[in-house]
C-alpha atoms as a PDB file:
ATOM      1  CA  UNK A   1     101.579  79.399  72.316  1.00  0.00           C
ATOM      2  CA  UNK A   2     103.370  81.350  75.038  1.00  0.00           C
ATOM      3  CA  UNK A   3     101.856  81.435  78.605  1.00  0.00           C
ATOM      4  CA  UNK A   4     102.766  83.551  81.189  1.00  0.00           C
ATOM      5  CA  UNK A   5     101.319  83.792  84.704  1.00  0.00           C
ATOM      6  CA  UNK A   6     101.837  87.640  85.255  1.00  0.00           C
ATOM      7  CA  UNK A   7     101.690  89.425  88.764  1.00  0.00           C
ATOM      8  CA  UNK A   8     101.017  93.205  89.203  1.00  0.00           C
ATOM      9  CA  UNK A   9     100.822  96.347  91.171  1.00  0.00           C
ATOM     10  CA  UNK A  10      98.479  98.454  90.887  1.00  0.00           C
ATOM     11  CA  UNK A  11      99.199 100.224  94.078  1.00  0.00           C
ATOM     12  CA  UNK A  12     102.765 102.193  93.025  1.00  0.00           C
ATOM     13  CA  UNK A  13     101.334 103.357  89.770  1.00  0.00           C
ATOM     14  CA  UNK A  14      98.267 104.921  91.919  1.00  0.00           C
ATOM     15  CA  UNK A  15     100.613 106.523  94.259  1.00  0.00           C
ATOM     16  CA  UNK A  16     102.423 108.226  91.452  1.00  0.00           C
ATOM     17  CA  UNK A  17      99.501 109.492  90.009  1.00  0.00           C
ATOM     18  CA  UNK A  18      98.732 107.084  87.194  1.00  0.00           C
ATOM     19  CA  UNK A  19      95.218 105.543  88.422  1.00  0.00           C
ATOM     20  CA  UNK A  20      94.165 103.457  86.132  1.00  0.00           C
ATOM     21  CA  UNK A  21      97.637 101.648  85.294  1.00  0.00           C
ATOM     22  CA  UNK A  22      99.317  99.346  87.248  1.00  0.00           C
ATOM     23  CA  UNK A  23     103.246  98.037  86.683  1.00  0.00           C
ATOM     24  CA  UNK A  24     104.630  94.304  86.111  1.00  0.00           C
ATOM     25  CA  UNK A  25     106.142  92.962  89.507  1.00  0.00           C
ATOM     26  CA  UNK A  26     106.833  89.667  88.189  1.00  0.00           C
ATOM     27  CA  UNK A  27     105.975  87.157  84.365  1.00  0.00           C
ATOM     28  CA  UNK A  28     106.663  83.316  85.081  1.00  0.00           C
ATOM     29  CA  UNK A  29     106.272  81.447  82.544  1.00  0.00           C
ATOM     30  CA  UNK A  30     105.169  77.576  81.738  1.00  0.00           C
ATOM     31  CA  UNK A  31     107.528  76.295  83.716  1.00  0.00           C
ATOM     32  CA  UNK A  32     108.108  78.582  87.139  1.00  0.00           C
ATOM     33  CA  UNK A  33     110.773  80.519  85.874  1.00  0.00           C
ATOM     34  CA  UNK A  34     111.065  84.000  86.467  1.00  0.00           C
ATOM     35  CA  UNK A  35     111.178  85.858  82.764  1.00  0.00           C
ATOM     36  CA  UNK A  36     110.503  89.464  84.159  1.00  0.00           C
ATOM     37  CA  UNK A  37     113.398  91.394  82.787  1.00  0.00           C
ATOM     38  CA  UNK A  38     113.595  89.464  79.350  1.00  0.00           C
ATOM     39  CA  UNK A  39     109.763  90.447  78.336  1.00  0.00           C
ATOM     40  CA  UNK A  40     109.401  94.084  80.321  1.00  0.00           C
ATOM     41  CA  UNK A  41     110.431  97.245  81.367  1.00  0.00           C
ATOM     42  CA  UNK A  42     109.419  96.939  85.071  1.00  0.00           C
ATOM     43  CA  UNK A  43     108.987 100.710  85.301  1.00  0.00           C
ATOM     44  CA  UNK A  44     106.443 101.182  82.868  1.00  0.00           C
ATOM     45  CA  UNK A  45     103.008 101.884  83.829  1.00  0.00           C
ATOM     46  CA  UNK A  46     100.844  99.893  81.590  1.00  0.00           C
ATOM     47  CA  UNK A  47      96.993 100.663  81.049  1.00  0.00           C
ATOM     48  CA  UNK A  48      95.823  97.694  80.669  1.00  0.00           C
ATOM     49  CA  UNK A  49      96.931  93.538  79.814  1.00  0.00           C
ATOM     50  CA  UNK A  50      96.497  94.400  76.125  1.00  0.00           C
ATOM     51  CA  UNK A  51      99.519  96.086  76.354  1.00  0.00           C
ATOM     52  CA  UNK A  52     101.338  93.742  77.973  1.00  0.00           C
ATOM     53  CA  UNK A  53     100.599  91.525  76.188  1.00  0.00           C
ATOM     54  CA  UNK A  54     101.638  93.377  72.777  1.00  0.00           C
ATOM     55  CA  UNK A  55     105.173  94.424  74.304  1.00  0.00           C
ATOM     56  CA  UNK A  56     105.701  91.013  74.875  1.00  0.00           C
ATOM     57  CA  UNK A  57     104.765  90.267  71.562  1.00  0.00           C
ATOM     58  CA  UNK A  58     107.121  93.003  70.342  1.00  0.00           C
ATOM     59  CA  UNK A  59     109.711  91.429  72.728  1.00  0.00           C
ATOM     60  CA  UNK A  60     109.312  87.700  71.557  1.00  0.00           C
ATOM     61  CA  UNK A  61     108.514  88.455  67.762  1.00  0.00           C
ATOM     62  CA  UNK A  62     105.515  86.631  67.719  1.00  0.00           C
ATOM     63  CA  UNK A  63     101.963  87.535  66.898  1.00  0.00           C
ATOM     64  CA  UNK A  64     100.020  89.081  69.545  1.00  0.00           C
ATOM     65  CA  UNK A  65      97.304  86.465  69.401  1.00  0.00           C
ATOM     66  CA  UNK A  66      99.674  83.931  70.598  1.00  0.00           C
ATOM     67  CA  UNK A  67     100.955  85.620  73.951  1.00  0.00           C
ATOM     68  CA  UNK A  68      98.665  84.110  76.758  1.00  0.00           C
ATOM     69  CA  UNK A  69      98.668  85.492  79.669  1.00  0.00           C
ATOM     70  CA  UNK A  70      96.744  85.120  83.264  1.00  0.00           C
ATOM     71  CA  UNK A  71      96.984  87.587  86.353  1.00  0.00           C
ATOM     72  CA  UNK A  72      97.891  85.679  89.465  1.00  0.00           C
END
């Protein structure tokens, strides 16, 4: 199952008007390494770690049930 440690910002998506979403600063994943640009679009607001979680999904072509992931 893949695990990802996932930091966000809520504070840039609230600025531009999208309260309520927040964007992906950074995904690490098992072992430290920084897998940000090979799972996400940085500039995308997203609504919630559902969808984050299903883009990554998308990304990896793996079931959504699989994807772990825990906000640092």
């Amino acid at each position: 199952m893949p695990y990802y440690e996932i930091h966000l910002d809520r504070e840039t998506s609230e600025r531009a008007g999208a309260g309520g979403t927040f964007q992906v600063v950074s995904i690490e994943n098992e072992e430290g390494n920084d897998v940000t640009d090979d799972l996400v679009d940085v500039g995308t607001h997203y609504a919630s770690l559902d969808k984050v979680r299903e883009a990554i999904s998308r990304k990896l072509g793996v079931p959504l049930d699989t994807v772990d992931l825990d906000e640092v």
